[in-house]
PDB file of N, CA and C in Angstrom:
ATOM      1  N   UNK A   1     -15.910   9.352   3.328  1.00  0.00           N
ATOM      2  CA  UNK A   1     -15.408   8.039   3.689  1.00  0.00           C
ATOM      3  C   UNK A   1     -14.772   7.338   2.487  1.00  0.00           C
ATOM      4  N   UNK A   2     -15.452   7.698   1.295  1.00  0.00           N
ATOM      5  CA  UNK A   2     -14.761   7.026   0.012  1.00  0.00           C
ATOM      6  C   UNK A   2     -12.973   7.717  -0.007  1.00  0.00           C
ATOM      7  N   UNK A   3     -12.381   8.532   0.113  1.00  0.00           N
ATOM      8  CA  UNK A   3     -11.122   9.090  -0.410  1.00  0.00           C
ATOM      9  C   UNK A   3     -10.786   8.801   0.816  1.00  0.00           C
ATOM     10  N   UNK A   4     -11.168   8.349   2.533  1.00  0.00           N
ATOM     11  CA  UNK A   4     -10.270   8.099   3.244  1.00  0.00           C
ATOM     12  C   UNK A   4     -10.145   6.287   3.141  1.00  0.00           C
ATOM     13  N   UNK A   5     -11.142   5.712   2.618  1.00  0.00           N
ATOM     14  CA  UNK A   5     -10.931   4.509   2.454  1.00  0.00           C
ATOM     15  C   UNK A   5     -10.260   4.205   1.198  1.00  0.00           C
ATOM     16  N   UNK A   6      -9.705   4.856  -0.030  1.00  0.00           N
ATOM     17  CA  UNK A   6      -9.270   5.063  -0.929  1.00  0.00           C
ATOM     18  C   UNK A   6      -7.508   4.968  -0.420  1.00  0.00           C
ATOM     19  N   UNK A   7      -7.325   6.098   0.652  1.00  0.00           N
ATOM     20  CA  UNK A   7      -5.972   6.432   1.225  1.00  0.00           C
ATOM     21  C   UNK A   7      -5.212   5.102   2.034  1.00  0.00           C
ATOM     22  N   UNK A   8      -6.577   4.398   2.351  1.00  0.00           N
ATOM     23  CA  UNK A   8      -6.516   3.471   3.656  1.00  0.00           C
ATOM     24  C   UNK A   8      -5.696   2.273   2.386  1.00  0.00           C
ATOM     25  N   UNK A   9      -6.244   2.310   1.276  1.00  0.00           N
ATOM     26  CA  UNK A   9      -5.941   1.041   0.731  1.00  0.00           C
ATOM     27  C   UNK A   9      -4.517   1.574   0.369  1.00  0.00           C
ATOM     28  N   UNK A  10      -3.846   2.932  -0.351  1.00  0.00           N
ATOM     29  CA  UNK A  10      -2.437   2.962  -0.303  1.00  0.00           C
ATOM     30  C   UNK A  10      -1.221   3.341   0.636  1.00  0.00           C
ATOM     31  N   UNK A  11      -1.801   3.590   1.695  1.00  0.00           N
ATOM     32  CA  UNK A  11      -1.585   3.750   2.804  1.00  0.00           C
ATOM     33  C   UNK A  11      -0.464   1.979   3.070  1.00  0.00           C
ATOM     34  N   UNK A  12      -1.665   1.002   3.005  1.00  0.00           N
ATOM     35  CA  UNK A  12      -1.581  -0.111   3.909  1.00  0.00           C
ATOM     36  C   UNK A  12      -0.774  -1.134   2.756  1.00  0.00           C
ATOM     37  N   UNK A  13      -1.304  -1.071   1.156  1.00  0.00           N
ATOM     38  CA  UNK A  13      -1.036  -1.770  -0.005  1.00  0.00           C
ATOM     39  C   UNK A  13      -2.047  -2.817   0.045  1.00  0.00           C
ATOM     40  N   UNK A  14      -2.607  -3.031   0.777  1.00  0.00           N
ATOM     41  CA  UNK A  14      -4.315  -4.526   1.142  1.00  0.00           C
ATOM     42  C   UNK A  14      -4.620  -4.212  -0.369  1.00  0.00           C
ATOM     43  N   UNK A  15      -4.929  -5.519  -0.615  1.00  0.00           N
ATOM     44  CA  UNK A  15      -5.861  -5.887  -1.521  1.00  0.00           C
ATOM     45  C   UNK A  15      -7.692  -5.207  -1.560  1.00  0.00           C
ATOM     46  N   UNK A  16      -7.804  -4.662  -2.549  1.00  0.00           N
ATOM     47  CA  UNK A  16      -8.940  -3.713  -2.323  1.00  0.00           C
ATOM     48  C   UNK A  16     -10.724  -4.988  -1.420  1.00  0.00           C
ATOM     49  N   UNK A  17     -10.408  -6.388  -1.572  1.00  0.00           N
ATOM     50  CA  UNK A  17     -11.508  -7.301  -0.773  1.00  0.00           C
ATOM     51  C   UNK A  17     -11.171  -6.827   0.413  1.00  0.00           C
ATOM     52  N   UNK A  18     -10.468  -6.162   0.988  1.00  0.00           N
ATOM     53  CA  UNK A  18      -9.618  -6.229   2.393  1.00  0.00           C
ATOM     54  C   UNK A  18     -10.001  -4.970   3.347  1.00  0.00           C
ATOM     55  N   UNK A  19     -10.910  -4.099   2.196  1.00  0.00           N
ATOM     56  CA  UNK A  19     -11.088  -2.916   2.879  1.00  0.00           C
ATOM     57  C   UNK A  19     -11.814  -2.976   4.388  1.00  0.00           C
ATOM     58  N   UNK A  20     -11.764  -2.710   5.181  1.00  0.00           N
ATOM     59  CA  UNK A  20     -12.532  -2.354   6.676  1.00  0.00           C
ATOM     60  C   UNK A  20     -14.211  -1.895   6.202  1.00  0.00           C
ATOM     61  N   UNK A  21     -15.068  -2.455   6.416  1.00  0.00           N
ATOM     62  CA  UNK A  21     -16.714  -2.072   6.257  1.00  0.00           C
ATOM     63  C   UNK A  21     -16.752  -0.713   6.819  1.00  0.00           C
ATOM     64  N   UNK A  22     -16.217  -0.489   7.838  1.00  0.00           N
ATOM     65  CA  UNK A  22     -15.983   1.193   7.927  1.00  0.00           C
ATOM     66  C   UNK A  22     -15.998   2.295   6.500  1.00  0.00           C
ATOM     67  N   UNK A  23     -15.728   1.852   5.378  1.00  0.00           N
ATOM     68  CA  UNK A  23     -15.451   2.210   4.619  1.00  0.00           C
ATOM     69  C   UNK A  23     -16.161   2.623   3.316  1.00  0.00           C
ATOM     70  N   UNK A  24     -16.745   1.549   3.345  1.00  0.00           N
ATOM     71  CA  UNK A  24     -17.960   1.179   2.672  1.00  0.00           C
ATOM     72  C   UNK A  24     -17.831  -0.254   1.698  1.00  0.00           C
ATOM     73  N   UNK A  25     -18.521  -1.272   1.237  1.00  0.00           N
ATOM     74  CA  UNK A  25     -18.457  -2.162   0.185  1.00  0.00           C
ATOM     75  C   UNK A  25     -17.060  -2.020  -0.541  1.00  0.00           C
ATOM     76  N   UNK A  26     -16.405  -2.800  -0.128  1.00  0.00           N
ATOM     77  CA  UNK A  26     -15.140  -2.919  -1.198  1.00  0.00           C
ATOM     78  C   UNK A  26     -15.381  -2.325  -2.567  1.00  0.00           C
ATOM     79  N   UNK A  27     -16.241  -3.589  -2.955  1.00  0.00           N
ATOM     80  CA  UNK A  27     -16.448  -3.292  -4.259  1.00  0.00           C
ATOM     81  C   UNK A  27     -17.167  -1.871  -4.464  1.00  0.00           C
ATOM     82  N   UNK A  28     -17.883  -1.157  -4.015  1.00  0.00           N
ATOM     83  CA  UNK A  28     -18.485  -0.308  -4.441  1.00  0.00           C
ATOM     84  C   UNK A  28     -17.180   1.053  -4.361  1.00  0.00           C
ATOM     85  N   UNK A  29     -16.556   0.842  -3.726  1.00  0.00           N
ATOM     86  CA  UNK A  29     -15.422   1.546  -3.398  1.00  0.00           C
ATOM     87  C   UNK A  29     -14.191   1.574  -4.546  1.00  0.00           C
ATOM     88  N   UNK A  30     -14.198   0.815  -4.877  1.00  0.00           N
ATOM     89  CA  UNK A  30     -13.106   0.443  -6.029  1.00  0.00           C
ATOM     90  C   UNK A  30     -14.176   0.758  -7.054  1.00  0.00           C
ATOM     91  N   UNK A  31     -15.389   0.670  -7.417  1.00  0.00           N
ATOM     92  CA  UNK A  31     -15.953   0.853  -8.638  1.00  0.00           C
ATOM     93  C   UNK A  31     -15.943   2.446  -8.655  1.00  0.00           C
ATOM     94  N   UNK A  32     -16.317   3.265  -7.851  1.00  0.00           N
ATOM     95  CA  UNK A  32     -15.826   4.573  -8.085  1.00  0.00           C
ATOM     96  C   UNK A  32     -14.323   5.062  -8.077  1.00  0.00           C
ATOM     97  N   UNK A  33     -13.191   4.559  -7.511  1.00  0.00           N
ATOM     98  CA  UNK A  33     -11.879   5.313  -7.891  1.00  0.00           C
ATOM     99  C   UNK A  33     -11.794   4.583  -9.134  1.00  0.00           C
ATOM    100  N   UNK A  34     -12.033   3.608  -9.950  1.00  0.00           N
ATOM    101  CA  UNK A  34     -11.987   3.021 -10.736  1.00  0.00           C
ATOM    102  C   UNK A  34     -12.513   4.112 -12.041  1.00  0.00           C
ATOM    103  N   UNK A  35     -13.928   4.699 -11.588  1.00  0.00           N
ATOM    104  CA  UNK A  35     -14.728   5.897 -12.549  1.00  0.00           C
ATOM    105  C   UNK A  35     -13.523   6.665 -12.674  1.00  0.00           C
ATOM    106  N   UNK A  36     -13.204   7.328 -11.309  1.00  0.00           N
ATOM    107  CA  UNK A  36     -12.374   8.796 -10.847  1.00  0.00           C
ATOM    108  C   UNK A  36     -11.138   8.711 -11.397  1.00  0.00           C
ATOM    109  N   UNK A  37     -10.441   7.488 -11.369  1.00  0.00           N
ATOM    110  CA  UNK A  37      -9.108   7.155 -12.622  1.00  0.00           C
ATOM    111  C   UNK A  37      -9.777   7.588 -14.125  1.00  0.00           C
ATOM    112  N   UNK A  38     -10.401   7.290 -14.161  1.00  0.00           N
ATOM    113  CA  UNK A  38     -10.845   6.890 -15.848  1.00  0.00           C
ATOM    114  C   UNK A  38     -11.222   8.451 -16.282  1.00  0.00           C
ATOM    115  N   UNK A  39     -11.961   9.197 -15.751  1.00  0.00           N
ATOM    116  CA  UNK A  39     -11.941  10.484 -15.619  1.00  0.00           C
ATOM    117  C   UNK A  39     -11.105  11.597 -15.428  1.00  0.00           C
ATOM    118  N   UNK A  40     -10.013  11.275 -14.696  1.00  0.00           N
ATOM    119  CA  UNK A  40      -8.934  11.942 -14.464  1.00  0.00           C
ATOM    120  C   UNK A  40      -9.097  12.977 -13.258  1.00  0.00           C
ATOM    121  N   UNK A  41     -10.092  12.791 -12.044  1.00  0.00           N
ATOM    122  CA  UNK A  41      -9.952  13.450 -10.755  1.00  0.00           C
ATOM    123  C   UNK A  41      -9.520  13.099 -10.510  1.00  0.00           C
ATOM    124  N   UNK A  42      -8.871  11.934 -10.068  1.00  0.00           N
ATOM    125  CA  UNK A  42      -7.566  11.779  -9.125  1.00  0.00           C
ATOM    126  C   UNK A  42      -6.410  13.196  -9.645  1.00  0.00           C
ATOM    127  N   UNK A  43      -6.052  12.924 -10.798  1.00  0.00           N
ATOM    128  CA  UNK A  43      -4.873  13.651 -11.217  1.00  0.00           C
ATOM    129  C   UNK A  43      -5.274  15.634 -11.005  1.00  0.00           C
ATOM    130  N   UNK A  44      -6.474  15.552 -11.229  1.00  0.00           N
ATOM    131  CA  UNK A  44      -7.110  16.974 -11.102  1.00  0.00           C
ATOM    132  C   UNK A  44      -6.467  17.386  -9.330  1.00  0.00           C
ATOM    133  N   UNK A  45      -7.425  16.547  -8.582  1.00  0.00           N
ATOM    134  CA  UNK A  45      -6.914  16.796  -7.260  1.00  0.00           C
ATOM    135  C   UNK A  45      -5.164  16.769  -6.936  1.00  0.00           C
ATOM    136  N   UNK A  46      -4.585  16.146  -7.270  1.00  0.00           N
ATOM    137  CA  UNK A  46      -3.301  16.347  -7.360  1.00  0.00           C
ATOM    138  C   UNK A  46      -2.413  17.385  -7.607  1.00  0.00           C
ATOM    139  N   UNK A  47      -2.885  17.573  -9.046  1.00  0.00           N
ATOM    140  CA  UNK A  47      -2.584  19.123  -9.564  1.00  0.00           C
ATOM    141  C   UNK A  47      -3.040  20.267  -8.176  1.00  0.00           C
ATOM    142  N   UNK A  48      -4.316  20.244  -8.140  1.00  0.00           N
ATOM    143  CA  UNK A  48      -4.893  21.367  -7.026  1.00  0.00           C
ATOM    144  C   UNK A  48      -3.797  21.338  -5.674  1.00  0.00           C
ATOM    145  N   UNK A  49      -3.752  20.332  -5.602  1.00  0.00           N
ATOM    146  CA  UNK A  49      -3.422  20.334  -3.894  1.00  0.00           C
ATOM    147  C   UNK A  49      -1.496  20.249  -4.292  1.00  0.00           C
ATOM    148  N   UNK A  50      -0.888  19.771  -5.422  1.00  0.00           N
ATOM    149  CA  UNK A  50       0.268  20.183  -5.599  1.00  0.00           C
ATOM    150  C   UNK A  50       0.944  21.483  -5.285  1.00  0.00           C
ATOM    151  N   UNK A  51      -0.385  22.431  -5.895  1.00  0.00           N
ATOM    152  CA  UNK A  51       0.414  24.022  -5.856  1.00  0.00           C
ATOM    153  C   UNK A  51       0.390  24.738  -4.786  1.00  0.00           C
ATOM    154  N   UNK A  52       0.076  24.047  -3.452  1.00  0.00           N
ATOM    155  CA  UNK A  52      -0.087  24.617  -1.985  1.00  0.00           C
ATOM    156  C   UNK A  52       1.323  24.548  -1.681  1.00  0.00           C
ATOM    157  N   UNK A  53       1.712  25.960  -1.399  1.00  0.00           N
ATOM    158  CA  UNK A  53       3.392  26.037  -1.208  1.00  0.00           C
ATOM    159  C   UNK A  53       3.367  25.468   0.571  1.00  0.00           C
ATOM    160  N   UNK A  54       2.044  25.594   1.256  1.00  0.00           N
ATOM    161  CA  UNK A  54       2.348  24.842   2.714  1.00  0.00           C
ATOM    162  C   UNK A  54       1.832  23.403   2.998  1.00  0.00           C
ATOM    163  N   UNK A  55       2.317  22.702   1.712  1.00  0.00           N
ATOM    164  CA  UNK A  55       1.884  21.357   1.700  1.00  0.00           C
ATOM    165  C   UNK A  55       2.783  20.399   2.896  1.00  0.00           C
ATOM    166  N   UNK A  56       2.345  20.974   3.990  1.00  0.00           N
ATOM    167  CA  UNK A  56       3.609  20.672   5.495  1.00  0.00           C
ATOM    168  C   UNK A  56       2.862  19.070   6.141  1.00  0.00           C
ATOM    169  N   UNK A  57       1.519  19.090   5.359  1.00  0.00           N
ATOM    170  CA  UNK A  57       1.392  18.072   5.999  1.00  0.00           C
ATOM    171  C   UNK A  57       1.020  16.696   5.330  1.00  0.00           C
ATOM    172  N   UNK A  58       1.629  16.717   4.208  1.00  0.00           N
ATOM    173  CA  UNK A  58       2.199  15.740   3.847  1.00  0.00           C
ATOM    174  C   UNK A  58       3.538  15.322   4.130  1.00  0.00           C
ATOM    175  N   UNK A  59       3.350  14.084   4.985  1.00  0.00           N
ATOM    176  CA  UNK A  59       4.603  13.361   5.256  1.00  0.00           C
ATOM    177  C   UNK A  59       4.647  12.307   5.013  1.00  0.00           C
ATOM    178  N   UNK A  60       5.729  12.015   3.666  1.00  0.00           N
ATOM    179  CA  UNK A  60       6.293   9.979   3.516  1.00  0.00           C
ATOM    180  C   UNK A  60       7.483  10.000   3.993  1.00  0.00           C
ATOM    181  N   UNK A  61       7.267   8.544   4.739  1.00  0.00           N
ATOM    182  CA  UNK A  61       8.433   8.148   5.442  1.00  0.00           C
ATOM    183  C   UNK A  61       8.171   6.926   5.345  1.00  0.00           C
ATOM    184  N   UNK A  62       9.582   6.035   6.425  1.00  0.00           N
ATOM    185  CA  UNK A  62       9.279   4.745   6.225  1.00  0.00           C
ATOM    186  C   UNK A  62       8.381   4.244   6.765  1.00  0.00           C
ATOM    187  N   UNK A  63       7.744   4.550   7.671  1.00  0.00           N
ATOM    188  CA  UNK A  63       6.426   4.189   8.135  1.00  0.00           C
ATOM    189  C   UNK A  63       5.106   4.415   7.600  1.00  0.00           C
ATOM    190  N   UNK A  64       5.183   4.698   6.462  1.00  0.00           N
ATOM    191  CA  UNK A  64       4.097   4.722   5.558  1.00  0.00           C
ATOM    192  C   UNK A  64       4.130   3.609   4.338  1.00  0.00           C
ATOM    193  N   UNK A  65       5.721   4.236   3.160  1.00  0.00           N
ATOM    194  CA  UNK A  65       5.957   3.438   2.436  1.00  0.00           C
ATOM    195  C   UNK A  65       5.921   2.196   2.921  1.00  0.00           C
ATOM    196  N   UNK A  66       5.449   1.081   2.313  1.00  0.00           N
ATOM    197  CA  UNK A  66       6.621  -0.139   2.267  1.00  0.00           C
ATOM    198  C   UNK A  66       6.872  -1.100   0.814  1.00  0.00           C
ATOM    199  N   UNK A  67       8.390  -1.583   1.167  1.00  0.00           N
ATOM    200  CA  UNK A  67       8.931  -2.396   0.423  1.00  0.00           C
ATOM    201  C   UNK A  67       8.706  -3.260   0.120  1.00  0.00           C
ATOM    202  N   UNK A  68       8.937  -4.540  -0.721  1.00  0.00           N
ATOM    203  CA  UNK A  68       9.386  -5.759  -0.736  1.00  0.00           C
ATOM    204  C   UNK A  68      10.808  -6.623  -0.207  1.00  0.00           C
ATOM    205  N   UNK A  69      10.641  -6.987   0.595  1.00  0.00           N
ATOM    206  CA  UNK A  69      11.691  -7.784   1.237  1.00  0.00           C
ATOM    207  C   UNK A  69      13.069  -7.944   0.561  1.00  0.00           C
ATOM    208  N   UNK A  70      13.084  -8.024  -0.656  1.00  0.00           N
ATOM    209  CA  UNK A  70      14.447  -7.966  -2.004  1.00  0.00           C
ATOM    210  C   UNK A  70      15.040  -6.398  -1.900  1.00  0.00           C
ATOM    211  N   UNK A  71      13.804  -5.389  -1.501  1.00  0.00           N
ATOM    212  CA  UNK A  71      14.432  -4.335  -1.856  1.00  0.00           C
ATOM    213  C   UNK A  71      15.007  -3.638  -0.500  1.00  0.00           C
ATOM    214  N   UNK A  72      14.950  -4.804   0.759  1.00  0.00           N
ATOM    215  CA  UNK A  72      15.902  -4.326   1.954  1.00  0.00           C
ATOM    216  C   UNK A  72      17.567  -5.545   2.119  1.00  0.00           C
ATOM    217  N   UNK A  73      17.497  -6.349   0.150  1.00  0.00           N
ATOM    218  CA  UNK A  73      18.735  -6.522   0.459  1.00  0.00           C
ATOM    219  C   UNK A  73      18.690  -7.755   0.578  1.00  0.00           C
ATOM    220  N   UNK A  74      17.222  -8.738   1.139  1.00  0.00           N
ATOM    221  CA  UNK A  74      17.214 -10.336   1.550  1.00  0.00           C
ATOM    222  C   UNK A  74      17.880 -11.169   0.156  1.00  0.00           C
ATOM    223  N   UNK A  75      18.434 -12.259   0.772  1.00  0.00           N
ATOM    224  CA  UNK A  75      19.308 -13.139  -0.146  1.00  0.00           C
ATOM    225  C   UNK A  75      17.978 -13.699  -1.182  1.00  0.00           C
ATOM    226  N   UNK A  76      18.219 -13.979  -2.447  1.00  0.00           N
ATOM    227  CA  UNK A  76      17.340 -14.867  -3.591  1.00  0.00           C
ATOM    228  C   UNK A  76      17.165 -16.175  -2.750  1.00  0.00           C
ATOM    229  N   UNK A  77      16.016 -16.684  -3.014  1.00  0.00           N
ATOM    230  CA  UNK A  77      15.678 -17.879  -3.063  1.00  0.00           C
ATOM    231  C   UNK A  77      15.134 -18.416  -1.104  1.00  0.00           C
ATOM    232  N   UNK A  78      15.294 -17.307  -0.393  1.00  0.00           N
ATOM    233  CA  UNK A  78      14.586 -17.582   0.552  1.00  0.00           C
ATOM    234  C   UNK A  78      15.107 -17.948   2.010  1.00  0.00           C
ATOM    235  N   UNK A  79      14.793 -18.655   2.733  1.00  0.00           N
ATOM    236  CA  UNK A  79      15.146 -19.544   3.956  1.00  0.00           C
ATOM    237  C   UNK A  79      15.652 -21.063   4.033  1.00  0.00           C
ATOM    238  N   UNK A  80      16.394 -21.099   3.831  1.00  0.00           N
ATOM    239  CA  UNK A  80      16.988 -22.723   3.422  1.00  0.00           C
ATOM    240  C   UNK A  80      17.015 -23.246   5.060  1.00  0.00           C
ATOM    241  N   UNK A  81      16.372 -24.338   5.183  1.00  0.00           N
ATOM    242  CA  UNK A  81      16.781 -25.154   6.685  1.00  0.00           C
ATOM    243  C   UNK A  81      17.578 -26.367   6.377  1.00  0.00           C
ATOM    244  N   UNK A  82      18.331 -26.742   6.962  1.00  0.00           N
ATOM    245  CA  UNK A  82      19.397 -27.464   7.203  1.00  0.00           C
ATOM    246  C   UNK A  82      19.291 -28.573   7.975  1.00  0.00           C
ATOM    247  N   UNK A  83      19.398 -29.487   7.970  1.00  0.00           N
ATOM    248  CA  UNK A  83      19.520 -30.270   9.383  1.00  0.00           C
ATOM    249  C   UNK A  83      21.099 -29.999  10.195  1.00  0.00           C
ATOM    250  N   UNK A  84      21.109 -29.836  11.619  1.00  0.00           N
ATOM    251  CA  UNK A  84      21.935 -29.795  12.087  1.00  0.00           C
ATOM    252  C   UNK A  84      23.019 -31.049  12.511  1.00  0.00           C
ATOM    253  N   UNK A  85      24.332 -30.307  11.972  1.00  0.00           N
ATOM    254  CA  UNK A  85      25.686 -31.124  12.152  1.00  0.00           C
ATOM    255  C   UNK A  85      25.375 -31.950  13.316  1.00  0.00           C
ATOM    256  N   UNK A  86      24.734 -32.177  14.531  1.00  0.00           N
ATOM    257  CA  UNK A  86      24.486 -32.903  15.548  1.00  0.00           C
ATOM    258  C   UNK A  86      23.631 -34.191  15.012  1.00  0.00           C
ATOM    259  N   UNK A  87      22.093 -33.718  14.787  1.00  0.00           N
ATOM    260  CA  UNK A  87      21.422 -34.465  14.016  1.00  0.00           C
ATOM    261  C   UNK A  87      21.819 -35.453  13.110  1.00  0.00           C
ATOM    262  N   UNK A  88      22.871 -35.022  12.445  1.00  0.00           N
ATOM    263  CA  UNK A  88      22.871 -35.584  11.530  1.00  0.00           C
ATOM    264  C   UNK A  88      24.204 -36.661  11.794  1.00  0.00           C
ATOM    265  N   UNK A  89      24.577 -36.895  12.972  1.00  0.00           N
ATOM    266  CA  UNK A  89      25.999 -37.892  13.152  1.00  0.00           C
ATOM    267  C   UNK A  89      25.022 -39.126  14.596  1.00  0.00           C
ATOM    268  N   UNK A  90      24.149 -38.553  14.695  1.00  0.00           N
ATOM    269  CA  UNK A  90      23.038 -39.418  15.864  1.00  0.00           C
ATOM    270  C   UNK A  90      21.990 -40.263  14.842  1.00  0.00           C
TER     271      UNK A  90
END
């Protein structure tokens, strides 16, 4: 449950308070990938599971990734409201 609640948090990008109790204690959850960084299993497992030439079931797409709103192009500075040309002659 720890490495699927691990996946769940980059999966989704949530803030690690955010995890589902399914999962286990936020915090206790983040205090071990926190160990497993510092140790270097994450990167171990990586390596391992890199050299599987039928790594078929890994799939990123856009329905996994996501962006920030700037990086699909939205104008700087936001939503400007206006009062309308009507409004504004009444």
């Amino acid at each position: 449950m720890f490495v699927e609640g691990v996946l769940w948090i980059v999966r989704t990008g949530s803030p690690w308070r955010d995890l589902p109790e399914a999962f286990g204690e936020w915090n206790s959850v983040f205090r071990r990938f926190s160990r497993w960084s510092v140790k270097g299993v994450w990167w171990r497992i990586f390596e391992e599971i890199s050299d599987d030439p039928d790594f078929e079931y890994l799939i990123v797409d856009s329905t996994i990734v996501r962006a920030h709103q700037h990086a699909a192009g939205a104008k700087k500075g936001g939503l400007k409201i206006r009062r309308s040309a009507a409004r504004a002659v009444a």
